[in-house]
C-alpha atoms as a PDB file:
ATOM      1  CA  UNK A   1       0.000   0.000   0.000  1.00  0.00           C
ATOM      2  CA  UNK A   2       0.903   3.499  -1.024  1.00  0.00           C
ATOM      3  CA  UNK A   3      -0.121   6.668   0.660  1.00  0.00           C
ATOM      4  CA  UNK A   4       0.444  10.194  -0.053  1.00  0.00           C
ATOM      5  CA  UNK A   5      -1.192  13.087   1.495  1.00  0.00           C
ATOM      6  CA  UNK A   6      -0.840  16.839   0.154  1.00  0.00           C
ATOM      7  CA  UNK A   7      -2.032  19.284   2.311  1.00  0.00           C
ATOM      8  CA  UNK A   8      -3.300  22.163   0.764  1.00  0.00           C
ATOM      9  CA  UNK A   9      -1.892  25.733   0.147  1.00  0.00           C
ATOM     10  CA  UNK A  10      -5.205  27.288   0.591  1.00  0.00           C
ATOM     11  CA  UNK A  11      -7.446  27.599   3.778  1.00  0.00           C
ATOM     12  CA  UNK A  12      -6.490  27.381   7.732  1.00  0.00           C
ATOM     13  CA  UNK A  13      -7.107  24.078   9.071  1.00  0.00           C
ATOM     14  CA  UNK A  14      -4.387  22.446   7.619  1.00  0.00           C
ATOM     15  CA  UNK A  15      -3.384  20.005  10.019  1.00  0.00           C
ATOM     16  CA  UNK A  16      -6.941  18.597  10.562  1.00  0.00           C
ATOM     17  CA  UNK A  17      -7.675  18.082   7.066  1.00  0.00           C
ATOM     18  CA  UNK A  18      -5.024  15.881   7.373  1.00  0.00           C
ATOM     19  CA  UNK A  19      -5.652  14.017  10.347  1.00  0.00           C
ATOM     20  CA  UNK A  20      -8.989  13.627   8.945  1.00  0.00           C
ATOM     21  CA  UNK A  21      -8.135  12.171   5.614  1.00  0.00           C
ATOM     22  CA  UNK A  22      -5.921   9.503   7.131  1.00  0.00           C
ATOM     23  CA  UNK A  23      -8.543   8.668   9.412  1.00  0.00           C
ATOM     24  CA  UNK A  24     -11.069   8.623   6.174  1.00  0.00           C
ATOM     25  CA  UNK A  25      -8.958   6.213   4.390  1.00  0.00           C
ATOM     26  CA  UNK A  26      -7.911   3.841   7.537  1.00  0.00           C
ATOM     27  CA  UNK A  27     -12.270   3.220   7.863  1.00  0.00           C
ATOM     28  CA  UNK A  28     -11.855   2.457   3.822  1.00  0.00           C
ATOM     29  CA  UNK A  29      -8.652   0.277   3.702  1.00  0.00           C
ATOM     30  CA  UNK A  30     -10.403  -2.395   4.981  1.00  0.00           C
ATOM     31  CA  UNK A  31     -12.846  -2.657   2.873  1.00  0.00           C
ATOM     32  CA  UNK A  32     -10.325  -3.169  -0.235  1.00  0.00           C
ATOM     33  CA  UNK A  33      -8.437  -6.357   0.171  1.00  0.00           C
ATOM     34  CA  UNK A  34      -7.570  -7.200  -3.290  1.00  0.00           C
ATOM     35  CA  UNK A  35      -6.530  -5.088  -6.264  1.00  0.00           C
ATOM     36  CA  UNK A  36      -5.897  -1.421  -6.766  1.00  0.00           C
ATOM     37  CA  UNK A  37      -7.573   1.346  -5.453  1.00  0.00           C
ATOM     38  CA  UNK A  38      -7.595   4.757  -5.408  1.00  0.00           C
ATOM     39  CA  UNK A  39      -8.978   7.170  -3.222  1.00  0.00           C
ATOM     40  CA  UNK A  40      -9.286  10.772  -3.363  1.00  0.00           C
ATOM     41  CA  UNK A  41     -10.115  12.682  -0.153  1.00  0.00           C
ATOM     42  CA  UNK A  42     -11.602  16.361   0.898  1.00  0.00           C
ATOM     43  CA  UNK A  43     -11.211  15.773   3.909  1.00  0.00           C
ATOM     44  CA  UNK A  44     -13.272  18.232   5.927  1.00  0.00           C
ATOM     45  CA  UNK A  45     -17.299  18.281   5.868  1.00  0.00           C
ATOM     46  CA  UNK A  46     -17.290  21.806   4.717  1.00  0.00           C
ATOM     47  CA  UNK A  47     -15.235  20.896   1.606  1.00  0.00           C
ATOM     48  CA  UNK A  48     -18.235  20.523  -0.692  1.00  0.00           C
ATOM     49  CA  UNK A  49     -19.826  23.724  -0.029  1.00  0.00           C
ATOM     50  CA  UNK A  50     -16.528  25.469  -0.587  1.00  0.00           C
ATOM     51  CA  UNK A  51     -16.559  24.202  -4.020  1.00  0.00           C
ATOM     52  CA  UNK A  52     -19.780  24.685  -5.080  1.00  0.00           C
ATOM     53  CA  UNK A  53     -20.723  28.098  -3.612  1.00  0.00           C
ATOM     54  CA  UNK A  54     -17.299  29.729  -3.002  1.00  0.00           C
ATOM     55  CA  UNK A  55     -16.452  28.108  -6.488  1.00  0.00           C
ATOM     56  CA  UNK A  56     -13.253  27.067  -5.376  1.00  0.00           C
ATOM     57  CA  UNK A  57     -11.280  24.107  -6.437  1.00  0.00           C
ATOM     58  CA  UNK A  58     -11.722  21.419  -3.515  1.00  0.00           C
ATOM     59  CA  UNK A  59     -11.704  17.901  -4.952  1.00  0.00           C
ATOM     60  CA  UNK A  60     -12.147  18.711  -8.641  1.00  0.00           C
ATOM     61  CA  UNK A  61      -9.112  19.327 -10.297  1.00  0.00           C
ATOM     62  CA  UNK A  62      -7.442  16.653  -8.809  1.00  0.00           C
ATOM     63  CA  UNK A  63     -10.135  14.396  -9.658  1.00  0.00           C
ATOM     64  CA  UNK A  64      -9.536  15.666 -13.211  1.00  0.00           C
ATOM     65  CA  UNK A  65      -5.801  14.842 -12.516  1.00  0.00           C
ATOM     66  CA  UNK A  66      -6.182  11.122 -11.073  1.00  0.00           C
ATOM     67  CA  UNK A  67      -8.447  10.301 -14.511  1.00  0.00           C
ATOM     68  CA  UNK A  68      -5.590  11.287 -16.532  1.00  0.00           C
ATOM     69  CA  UNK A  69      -2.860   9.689 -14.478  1.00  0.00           C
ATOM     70  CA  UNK A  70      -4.513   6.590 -14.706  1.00  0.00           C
ATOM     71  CA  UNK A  71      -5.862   6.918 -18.530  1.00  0.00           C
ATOM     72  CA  UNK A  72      -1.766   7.534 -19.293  1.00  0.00           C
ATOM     73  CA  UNK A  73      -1.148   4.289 -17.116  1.00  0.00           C
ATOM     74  CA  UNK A  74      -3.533   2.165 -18.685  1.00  0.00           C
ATOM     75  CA  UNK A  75      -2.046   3.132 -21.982  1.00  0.00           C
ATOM     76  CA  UNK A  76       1.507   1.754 -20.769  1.00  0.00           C
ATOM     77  CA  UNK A  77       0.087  -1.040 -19.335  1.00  0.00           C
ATOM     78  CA  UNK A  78      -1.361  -2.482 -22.443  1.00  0.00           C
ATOM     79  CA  UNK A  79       1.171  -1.204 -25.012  1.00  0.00           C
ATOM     80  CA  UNK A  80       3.533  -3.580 -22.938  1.00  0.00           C
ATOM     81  CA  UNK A  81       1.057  -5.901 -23.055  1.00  0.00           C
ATOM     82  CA  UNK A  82       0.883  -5.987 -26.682  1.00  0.00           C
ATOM     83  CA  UNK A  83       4.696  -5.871 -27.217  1.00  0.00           C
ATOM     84  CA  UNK A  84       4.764  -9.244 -25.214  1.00  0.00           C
ATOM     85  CA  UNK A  85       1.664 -10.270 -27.537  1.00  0.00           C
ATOM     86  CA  UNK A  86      -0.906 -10.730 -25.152  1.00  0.00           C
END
């Protein structure tokens, strides 16, 4: 398992955004036991009204991000794949 947390350059509660993230994804881990996963966390409860009213970028852009990162993985993947000839 790989984690990496970024806190953010914006807002004021830094340090519980993190703690609560960690503690978001230790209640998920479990659930996960084979495979890969990826999960994306805003972390606080007031995250989702930041974006949508203050129309600040919460969760979005690096939701945008992860879809490309994994789109440019898959693409490896399988040209390897089909190098091998499978």
């Amino acid at each position: 398992m790989t984690e990496n947390y970024e806190q953010s350059t914006e807002g004021t509660d830094k340090q519980t955004g993190i703690r609560e993230a960690k503690r978001l994804v230790s209640e998920l881990i479990p659930l996960y036991k084979r495979g890969w996963v990826l999960i994306g966390v805003a972390a606080m409860p007031y995250a989702k009204y930041v974006e949508a009213i203050e129309n600040l970028d919460v969760i979005s852009v690096a939701t945008e991000h992860a879809e490309d990162w994994i789109k440019k993985q898959s693409r490896t993947l399988f040209d390897k794949l089909a190098e091998k000839g499978y």
